[in-house]
N, C-alpha and C. Protein backbone atom coordinates (compact mmCIF):
# COMPACT_ATOMS: atom_id res chain seq x y z
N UNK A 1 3.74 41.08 39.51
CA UNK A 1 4.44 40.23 38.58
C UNK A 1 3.99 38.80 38.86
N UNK A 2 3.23 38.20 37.76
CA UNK A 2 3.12 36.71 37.87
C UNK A 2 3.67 35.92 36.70
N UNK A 3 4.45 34.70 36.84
CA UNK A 3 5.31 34.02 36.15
C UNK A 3 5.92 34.94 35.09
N UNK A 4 6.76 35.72 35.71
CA UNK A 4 6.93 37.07 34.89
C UNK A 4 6.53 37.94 33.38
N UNK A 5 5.04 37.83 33.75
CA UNK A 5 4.27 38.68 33.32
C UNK A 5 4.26 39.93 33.91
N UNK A 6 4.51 40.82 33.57
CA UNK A 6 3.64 42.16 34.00
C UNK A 6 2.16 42.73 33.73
N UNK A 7 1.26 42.61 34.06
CA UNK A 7 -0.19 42.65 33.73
C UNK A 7 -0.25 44.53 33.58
N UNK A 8 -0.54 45.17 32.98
CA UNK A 8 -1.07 46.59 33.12
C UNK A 8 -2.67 46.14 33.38
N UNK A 9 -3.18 47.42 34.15
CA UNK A 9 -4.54 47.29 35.24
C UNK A 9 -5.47 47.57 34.03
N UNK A 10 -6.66 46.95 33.30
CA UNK A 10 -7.90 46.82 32.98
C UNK A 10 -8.31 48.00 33.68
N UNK A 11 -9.11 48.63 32.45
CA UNK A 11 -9.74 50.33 32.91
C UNK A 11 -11.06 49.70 32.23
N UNK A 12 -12.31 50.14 32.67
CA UNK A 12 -13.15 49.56 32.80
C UNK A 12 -14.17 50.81 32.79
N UNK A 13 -15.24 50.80 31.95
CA UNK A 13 -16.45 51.26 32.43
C UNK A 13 -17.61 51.11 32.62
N UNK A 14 -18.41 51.19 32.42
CA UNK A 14 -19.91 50.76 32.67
C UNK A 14 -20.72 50.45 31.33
N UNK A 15 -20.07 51.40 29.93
CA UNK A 15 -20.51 50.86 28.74
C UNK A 15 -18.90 50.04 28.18
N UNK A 16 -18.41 49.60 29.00
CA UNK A 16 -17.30 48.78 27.97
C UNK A 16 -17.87 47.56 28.02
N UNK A 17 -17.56 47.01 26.50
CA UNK A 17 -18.14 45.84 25.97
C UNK A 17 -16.97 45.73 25.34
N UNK A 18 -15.53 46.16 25.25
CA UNK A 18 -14.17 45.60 24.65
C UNK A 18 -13.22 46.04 25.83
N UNK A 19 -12.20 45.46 25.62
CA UNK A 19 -10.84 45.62 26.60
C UNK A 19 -9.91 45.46 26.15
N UNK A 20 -8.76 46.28 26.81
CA UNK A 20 -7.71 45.87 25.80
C UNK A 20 -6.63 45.50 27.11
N UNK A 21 -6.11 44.48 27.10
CA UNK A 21 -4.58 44.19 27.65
C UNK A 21 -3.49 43.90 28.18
N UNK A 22 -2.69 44.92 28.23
CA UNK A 22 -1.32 45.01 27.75
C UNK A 22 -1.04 44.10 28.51
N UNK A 23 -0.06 43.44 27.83
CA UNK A 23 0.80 42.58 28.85
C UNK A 23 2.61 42.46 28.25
N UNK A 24 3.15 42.73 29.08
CA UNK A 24 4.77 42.95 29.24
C UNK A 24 5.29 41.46 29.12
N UNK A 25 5.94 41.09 27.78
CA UNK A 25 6.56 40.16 27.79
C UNK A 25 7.81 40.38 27.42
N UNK A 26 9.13 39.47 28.29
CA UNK A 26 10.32 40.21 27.81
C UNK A 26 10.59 41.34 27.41
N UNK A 27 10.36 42.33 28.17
CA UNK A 27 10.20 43.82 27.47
C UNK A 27 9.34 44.10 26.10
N UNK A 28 8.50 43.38 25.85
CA UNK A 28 7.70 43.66 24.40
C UNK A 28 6.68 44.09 24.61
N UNK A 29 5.21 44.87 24.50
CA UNK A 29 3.82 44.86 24.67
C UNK A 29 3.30 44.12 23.92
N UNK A 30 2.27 43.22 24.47
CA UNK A 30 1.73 43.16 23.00
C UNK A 30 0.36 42.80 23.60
N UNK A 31 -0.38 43.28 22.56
CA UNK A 31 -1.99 44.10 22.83
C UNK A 31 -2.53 42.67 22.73
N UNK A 32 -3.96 42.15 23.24
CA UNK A 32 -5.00 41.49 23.38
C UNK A 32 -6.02 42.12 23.37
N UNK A 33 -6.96 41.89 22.45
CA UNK A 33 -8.13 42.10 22.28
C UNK A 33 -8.93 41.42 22.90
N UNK A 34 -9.66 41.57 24.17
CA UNK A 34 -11.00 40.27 24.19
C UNK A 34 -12.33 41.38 24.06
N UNK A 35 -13.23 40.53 23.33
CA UNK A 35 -14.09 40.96 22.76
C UNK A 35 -15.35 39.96 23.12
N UNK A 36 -15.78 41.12 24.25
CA UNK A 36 -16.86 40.02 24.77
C UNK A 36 -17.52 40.68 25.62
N UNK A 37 -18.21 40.84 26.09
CA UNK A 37 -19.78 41.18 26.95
C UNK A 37 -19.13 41.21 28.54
N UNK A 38 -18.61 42.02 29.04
CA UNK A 38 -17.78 42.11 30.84
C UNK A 38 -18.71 42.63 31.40
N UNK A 39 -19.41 41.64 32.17
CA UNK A 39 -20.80 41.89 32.46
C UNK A 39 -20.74 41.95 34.09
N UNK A 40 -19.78 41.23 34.53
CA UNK A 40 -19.45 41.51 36.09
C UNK A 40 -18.07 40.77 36.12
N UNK A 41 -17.59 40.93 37.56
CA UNK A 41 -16.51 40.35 38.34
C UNK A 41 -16.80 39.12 39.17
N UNK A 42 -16.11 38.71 38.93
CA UNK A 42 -15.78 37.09 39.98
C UNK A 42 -15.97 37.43 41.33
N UNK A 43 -15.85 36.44 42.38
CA UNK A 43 -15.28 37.06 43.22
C UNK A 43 -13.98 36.49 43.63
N UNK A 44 -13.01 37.00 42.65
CA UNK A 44 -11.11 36.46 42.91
C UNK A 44 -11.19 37.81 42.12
N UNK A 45 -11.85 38.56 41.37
CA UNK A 45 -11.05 39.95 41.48
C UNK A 45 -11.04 39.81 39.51
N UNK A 46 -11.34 38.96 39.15
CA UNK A 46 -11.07 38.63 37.88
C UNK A 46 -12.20 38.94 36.38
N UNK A 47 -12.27 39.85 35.63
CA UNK A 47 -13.42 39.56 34.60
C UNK A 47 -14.08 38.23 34.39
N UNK A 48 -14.97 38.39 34.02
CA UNK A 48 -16.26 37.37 33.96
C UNK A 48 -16.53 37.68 32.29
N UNK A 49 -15.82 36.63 31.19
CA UNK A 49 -16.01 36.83 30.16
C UNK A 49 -16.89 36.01 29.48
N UNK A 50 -17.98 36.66 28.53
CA UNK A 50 -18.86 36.31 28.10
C UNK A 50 -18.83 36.11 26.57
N UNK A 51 -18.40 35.22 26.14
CA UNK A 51 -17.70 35.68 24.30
C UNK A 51 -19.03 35.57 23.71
N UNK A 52 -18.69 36.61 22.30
CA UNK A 52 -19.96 36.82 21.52
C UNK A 52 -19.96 36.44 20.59
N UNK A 53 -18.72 35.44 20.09
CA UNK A 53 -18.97 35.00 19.09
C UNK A 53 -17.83 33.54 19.23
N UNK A 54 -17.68 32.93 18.33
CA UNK A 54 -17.27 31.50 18.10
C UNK A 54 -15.55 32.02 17.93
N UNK A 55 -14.58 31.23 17.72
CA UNK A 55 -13.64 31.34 16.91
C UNK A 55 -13.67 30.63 16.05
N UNK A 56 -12.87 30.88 14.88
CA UNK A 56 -13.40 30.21 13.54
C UNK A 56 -12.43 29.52 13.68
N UNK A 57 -13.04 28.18 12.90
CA UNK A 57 -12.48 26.82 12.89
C UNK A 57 -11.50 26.10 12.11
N UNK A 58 -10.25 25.92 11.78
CA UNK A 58 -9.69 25.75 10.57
C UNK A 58 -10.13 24.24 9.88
N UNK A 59 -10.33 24.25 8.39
CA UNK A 59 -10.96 23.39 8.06
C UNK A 59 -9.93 22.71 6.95
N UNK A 60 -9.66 21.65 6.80
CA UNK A 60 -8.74 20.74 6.06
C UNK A 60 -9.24 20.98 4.62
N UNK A 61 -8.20 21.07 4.07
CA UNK A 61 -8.20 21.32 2.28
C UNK A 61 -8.89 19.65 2.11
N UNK A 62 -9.80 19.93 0.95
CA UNK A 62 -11.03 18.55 0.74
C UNK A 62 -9.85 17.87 -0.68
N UNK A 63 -9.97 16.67 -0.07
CA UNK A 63 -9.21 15.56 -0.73
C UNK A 63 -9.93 16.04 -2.03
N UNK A 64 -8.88 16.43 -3.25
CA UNK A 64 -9.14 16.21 -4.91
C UNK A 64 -9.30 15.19 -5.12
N UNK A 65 -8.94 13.76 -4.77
CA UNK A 65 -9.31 12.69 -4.96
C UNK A 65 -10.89 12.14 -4.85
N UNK A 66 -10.78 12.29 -3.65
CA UNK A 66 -12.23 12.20 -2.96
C UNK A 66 -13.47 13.41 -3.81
N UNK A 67 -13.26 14.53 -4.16
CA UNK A 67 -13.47 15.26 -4.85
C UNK A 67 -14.08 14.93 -6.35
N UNK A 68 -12.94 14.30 -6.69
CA UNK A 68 -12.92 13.92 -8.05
C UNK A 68 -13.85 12.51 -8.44
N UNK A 69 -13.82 12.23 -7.11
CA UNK A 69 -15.03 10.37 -6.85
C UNK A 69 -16.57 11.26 -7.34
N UNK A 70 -16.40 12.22 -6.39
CA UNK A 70 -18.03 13.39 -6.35
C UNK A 70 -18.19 13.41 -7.39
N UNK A 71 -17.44 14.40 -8.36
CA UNK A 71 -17.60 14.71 -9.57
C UNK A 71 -18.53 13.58 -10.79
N UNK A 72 -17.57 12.37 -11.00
CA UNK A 72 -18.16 11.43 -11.37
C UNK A 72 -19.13 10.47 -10.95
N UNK A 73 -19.99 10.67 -9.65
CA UNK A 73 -20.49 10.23 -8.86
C UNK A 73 -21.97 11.13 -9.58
N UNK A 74 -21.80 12.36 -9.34
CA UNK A 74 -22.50 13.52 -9.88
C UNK A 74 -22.92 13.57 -11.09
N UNK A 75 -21.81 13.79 -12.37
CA UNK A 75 -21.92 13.38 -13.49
C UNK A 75 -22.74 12.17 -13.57
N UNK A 76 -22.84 11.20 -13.24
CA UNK A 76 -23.49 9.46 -13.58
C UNK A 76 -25.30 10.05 -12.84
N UNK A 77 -25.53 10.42 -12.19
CA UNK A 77 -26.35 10.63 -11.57
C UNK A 77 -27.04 11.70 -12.89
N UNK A 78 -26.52 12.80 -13.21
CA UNK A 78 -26.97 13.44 -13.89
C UNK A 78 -27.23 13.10 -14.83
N UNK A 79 -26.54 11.71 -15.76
CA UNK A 79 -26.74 11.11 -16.66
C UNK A 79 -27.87 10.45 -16.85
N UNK A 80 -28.65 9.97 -15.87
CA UNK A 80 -30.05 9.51 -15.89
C UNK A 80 -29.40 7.94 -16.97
N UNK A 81 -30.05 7.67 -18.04
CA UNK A 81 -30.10 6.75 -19.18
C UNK A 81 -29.14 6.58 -19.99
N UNK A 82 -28.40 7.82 -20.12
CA UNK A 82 -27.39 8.33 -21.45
C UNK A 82 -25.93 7.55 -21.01
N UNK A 83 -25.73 7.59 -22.26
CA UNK A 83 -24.33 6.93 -22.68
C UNK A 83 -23.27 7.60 -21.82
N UNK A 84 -22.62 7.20 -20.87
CA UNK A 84 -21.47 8.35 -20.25
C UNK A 84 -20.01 8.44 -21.17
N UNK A 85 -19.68 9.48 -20.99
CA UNK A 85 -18.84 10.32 -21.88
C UNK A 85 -17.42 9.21 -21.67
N UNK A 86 -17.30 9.12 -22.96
CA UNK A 86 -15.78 7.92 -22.79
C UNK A 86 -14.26 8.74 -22.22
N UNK A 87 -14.65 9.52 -21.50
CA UNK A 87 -13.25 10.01 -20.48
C UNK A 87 -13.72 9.82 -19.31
N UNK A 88 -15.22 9.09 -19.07
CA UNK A 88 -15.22 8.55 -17.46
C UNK A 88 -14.29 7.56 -17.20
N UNK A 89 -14.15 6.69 -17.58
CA UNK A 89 -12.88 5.74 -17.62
C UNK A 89 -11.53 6.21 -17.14
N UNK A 90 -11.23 6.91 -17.93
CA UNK A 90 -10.25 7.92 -17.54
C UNK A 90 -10.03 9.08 -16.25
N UNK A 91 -11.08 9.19 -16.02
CA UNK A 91 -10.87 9.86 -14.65
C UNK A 91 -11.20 8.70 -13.75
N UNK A 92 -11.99 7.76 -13.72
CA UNK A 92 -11.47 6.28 -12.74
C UNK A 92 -9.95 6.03 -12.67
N UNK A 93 -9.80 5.82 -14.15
CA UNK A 93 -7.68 5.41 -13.77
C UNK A 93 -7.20 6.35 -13.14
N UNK A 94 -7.38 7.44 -13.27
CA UNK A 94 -6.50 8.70 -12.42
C UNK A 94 -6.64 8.62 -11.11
N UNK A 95 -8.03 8.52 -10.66
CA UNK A 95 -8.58 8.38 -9.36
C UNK A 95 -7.58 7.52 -8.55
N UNK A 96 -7.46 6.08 -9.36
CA UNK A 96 -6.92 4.90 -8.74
C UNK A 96 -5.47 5.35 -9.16
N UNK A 97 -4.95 6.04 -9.89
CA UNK A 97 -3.22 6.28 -9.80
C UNK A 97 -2.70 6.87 -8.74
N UNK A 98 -3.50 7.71 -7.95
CA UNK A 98 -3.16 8.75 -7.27
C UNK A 98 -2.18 9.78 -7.54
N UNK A 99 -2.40 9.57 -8.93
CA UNK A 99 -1.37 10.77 -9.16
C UNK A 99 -2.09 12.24 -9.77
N UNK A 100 -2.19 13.52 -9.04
CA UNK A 100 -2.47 14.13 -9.03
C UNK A 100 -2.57 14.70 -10.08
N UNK A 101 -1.18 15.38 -10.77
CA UNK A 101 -1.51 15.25 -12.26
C UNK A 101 -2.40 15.08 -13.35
N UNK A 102 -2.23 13.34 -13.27
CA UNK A 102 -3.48 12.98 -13.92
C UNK A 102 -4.77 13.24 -14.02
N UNK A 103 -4.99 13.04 -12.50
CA UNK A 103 -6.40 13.29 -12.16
C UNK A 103 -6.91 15.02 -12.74
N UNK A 104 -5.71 15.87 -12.79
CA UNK A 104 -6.27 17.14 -13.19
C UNK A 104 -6.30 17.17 -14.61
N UNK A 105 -5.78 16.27 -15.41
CA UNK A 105 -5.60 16.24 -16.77
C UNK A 105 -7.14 15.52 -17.14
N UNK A 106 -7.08 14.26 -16.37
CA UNK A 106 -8.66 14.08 -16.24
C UNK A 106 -9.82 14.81 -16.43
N UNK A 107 -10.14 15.43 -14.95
CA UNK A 107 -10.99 16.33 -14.77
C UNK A 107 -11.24 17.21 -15.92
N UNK A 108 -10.18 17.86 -16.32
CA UNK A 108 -10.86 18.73 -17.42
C UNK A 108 -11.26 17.85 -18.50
N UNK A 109 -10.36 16.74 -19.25
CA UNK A 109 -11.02 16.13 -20.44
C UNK A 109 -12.43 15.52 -19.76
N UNK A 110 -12.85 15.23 -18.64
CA UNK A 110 -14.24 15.11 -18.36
C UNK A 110 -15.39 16.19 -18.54
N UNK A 111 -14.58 17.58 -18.36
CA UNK A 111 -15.36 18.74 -18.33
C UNK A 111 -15.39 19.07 -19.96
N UNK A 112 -14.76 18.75 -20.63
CA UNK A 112 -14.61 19.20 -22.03
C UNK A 112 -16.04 18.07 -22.15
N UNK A 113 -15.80 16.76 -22.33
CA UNK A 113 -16.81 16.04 -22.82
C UNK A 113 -18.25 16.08 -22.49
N UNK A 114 -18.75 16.63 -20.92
CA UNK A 114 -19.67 16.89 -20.54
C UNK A 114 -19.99 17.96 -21.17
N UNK A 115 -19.17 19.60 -21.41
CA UNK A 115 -19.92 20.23 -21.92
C UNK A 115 -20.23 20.17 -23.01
N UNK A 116 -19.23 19.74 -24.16
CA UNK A 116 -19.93 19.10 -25.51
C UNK A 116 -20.59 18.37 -25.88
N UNK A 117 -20.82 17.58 -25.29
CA UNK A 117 -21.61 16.25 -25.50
C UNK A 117 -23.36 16.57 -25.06
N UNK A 118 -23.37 17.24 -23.90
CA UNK A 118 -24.84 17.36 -22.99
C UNK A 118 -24.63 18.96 -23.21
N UNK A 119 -26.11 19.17 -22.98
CA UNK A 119 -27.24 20.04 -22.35
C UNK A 119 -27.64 20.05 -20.91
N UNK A 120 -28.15 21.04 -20.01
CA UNK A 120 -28.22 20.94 -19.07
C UNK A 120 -29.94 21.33 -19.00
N UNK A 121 -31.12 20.54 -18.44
CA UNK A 121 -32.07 21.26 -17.99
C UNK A 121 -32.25 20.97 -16.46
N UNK A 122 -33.47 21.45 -16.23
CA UNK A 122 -33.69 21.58 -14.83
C UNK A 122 -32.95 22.84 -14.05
N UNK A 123 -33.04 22.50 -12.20
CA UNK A 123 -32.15 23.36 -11.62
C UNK A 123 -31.78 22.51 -10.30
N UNK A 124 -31.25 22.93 -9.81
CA UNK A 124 -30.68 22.17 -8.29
C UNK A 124 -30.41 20.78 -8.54
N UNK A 125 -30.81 20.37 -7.45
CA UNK A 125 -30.75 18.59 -7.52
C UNK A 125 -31.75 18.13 -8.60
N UNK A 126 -33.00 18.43 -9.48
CA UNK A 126 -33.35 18.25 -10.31
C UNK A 126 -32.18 18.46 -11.74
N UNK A 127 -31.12 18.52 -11.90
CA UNK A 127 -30.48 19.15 -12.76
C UNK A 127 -30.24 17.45 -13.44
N UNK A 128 -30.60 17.60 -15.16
CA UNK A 128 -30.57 16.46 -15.94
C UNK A 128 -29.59 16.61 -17.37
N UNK A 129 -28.68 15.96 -17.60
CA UNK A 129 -28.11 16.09 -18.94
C UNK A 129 -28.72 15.65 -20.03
N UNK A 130 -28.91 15.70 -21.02
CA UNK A 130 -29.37 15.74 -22.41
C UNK A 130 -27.96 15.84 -23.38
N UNK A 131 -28.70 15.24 -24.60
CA UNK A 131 -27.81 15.40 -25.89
C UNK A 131 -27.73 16.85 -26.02
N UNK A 132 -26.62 16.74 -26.49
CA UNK A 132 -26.50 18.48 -26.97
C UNK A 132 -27.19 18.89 -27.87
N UNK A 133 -27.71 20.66 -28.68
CA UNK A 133 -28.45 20.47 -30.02
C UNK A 133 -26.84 21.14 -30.52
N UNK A 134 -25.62 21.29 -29.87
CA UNK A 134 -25.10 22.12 -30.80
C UNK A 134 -24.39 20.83 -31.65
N UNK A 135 -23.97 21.59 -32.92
CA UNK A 135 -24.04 21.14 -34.05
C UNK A 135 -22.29 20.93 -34.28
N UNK A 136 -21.09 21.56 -33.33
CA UNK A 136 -19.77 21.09 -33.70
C UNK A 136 -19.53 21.64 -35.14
N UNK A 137 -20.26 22.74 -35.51
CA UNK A 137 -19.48 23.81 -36.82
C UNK A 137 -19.21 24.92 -36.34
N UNK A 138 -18.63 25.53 -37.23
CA UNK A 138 -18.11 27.27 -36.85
C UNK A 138 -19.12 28.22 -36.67
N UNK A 139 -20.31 27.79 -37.10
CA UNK A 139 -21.14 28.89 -37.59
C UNK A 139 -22.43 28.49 -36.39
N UNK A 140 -22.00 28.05 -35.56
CA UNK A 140 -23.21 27.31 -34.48
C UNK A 140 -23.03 27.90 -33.14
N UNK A 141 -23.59 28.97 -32.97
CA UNK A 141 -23.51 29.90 -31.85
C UNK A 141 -23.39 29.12 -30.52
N UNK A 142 -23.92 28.12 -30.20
CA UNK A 142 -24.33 27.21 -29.42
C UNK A 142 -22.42 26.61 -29.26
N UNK A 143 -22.46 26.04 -30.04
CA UNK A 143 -21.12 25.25 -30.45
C UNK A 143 -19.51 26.19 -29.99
N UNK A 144 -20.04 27.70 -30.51
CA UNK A 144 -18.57 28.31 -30.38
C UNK A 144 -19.05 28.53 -28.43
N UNK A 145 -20.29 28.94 -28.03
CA UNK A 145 -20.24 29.37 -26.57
C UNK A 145 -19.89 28.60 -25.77
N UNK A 146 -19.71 27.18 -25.53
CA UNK A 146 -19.09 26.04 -25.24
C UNK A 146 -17.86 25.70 -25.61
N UNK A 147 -17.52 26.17 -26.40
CA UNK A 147 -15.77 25.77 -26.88
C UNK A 147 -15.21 27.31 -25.68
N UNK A 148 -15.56 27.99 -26.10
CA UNK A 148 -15.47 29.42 -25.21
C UNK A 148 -15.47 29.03 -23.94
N UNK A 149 -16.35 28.49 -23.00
CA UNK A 149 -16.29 27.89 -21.81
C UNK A 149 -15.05 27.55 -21.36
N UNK A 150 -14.81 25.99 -22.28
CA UNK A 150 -14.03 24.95 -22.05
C UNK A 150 -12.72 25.63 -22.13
N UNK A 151 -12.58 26.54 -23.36
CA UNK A 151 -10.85 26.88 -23.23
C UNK A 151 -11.32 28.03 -22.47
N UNK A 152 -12.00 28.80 -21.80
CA UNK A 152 -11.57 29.43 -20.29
C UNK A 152 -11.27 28.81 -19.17
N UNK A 153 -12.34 27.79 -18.87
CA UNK A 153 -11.60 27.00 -17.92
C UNK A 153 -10.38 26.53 -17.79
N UNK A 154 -9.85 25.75 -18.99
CA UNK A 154 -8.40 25.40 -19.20
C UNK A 154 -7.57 26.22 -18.43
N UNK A 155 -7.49 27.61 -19.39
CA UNK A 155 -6.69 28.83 -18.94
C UNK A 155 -7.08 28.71 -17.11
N UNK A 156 -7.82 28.36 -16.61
CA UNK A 156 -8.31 29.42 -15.35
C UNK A 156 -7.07 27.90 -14.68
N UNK A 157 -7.31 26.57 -15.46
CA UNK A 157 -6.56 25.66 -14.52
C UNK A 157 -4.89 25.84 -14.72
N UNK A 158 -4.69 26.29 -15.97
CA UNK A 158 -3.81 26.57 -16.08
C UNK A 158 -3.04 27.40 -14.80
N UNK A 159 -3.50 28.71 -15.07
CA UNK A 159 -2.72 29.87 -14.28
C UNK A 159 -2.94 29.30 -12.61
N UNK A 160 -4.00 28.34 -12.60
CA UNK A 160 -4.29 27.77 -11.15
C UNK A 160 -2.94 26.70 -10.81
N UNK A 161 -1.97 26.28 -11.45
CA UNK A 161 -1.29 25.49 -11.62
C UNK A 161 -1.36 24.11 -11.78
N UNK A 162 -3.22 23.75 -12.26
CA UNK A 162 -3.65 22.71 -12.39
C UNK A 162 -3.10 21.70 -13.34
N UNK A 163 -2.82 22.50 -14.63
CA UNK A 163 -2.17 21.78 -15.98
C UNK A 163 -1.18 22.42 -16.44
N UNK A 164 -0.21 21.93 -16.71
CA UNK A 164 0.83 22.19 -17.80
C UNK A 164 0.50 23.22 -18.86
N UNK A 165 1.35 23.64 -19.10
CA UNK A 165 1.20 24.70 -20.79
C UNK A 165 1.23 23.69 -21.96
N UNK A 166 1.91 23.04 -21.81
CA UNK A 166 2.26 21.88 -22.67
C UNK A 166 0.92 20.83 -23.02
N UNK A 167 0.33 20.73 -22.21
CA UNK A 167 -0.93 19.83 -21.83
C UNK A 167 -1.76 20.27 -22.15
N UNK A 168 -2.03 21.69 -21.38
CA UNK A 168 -3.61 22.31 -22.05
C UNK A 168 -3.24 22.78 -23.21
N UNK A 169 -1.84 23.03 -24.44
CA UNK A 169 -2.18 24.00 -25.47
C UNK A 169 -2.25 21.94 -26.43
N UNK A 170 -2.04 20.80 -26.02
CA UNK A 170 -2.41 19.83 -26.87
C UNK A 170 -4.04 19.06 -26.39
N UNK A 171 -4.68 19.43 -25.17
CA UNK A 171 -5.80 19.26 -25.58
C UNK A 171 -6.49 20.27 -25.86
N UNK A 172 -6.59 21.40 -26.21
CA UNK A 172 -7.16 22.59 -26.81
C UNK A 172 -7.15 21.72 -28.34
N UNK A 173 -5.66 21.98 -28.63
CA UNK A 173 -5.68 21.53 -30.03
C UNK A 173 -6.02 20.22 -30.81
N UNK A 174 -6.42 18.79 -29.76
CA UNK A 174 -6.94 18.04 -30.19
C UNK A 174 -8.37 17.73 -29.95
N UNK A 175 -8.71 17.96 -28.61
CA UNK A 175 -9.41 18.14 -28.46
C UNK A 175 -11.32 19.24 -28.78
N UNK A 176 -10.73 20.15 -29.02
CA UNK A 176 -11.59 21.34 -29.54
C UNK A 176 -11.32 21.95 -30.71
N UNK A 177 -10.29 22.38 -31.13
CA UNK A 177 -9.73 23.07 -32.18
C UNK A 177 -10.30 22.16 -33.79
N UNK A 178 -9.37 20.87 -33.54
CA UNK A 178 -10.07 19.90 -34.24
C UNK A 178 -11.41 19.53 -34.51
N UNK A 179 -12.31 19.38 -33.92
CA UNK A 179 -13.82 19.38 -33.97
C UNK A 179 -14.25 20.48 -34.37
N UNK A 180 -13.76 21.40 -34.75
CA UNK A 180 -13.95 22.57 -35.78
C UNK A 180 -13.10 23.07 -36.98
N UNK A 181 -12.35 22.32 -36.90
CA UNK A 181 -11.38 22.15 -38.02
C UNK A 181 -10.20 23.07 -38.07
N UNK A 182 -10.21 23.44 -37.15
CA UNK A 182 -9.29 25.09 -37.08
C UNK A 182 -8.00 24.47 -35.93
N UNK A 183 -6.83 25.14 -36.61
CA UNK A 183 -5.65 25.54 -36.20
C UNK A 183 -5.31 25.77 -34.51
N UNK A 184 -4.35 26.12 -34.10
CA UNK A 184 -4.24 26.89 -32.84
C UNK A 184 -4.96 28.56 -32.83
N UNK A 185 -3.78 29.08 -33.75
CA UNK A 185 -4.15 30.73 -34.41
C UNK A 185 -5.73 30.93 -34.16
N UNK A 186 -6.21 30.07 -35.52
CA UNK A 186 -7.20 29.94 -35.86
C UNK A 186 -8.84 29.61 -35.06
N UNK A 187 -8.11 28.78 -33.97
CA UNK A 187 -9.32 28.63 -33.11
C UNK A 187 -9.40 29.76 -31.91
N UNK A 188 -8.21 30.52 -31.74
CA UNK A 188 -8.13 31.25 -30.43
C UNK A 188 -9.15 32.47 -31.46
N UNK A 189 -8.85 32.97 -33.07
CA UNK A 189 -9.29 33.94 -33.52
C UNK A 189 -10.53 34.09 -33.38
N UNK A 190 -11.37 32.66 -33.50
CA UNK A 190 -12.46 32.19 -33.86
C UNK A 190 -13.09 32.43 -32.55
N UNK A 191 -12.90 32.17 -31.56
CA UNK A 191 -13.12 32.19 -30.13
C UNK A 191 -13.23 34.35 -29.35
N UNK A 192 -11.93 34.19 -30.59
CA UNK A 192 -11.66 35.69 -29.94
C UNK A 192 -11.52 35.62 -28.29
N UNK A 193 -10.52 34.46 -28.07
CA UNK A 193 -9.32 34.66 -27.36
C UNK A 193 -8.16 35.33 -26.65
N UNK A 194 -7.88 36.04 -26.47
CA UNK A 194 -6.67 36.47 -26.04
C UNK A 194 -5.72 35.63 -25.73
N UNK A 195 -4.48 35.65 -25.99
CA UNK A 195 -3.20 35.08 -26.36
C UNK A 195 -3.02 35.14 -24.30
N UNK A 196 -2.51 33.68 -23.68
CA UNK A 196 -2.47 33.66 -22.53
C UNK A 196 -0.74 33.38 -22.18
N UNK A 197 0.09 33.21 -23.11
CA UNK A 197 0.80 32.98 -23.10
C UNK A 197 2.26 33.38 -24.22
């Protein structure tokens, strides 16, 4: 018995490369795994542990703020020459409100305008925006696969608890719906949508 522990005796063999144990706390067992390479003994009588791997590290949730600097940091960069999308502004004020909210109400009207507005060529860090060729009618394959995007994402921030119901079903509808001239009904039909709510 040490500092009233009860140790049970380590059984050991010649191919063990795991161990297990027990140790008696307040009448409880409870198992230890060490997982490691017991390659010899001390001389105090004690395993000689050799770990085979790291423990993993816990890593701090990345500031949305700071996040959201990237984003538009990224965006401008990608912009090369071109006119930047008039909701950069708008995700600056959010940035500087600190109000979270915003900033997610932001973010997407940034993501709406980037994908409508630009084209993407290149790949990796070569990656360059361009004018869009789609055309903002119903009948513009280009046009509906991008509206399609944008209101999935919504939904995905939605159910993420990023935006309001209230929020994303009025920029859907001013935002996108409108630039095609169509309804709520009408644009989810058009989209072939499913009803998320």
């Amino acid at each position: 018995m040490f500092l009233g522990l009860q140790l049970a005796p380590l059984r050991l063999s010649a191919q063990t490369t795991q161990a297990v144990m027990q140790v008696r706390v307040a009448k409880k067992q409870i198992s230890i795994d060490l997982i490691a390479g017991l390659s010899c003994w001390t001389k105090h009588g004690l395993p000689q542990v050799k770990p085979t791997r790291a423990a993993p590290v816990m890593q701090e949730e990345p500031d949305p703020f700071e996040m959201a600097t990237a984003q538009g940091d990224s965006l401008m960069m990608m912009l090369g020459n071109l006119e930047p999308p008039p909701s950069l502004p708008g995700l600056k004020e959010a940035i500087s409100s600190g109000d979270l909210g915003k900033l997610r109400v932001a973010q997407f009207e940034l993501l709406i305008d980037q994908t409508l507005m630009y084209d993407t060529e290149g790949e990796g860090d070569s990656i360059r925006l361009q004018p869009t060729a789609a055309t903002m009618a119903q009948d513009d394959d280009l046009t509906k696969e991008k509206m399609r995007y944008v209101y999935a994402y919504g939904i995905k921030m939605f159910m993420a608890g990023f935006l309001e119901q209230e929020t994303l079903q009025e920029i859907i509808l001013e935002r996108l719906a409108k630039k095609v001239g169509l309804d709520g009904p009408g644009f989810d039909q058009w989209l072939e949508m499913p009803a998320v709510v």
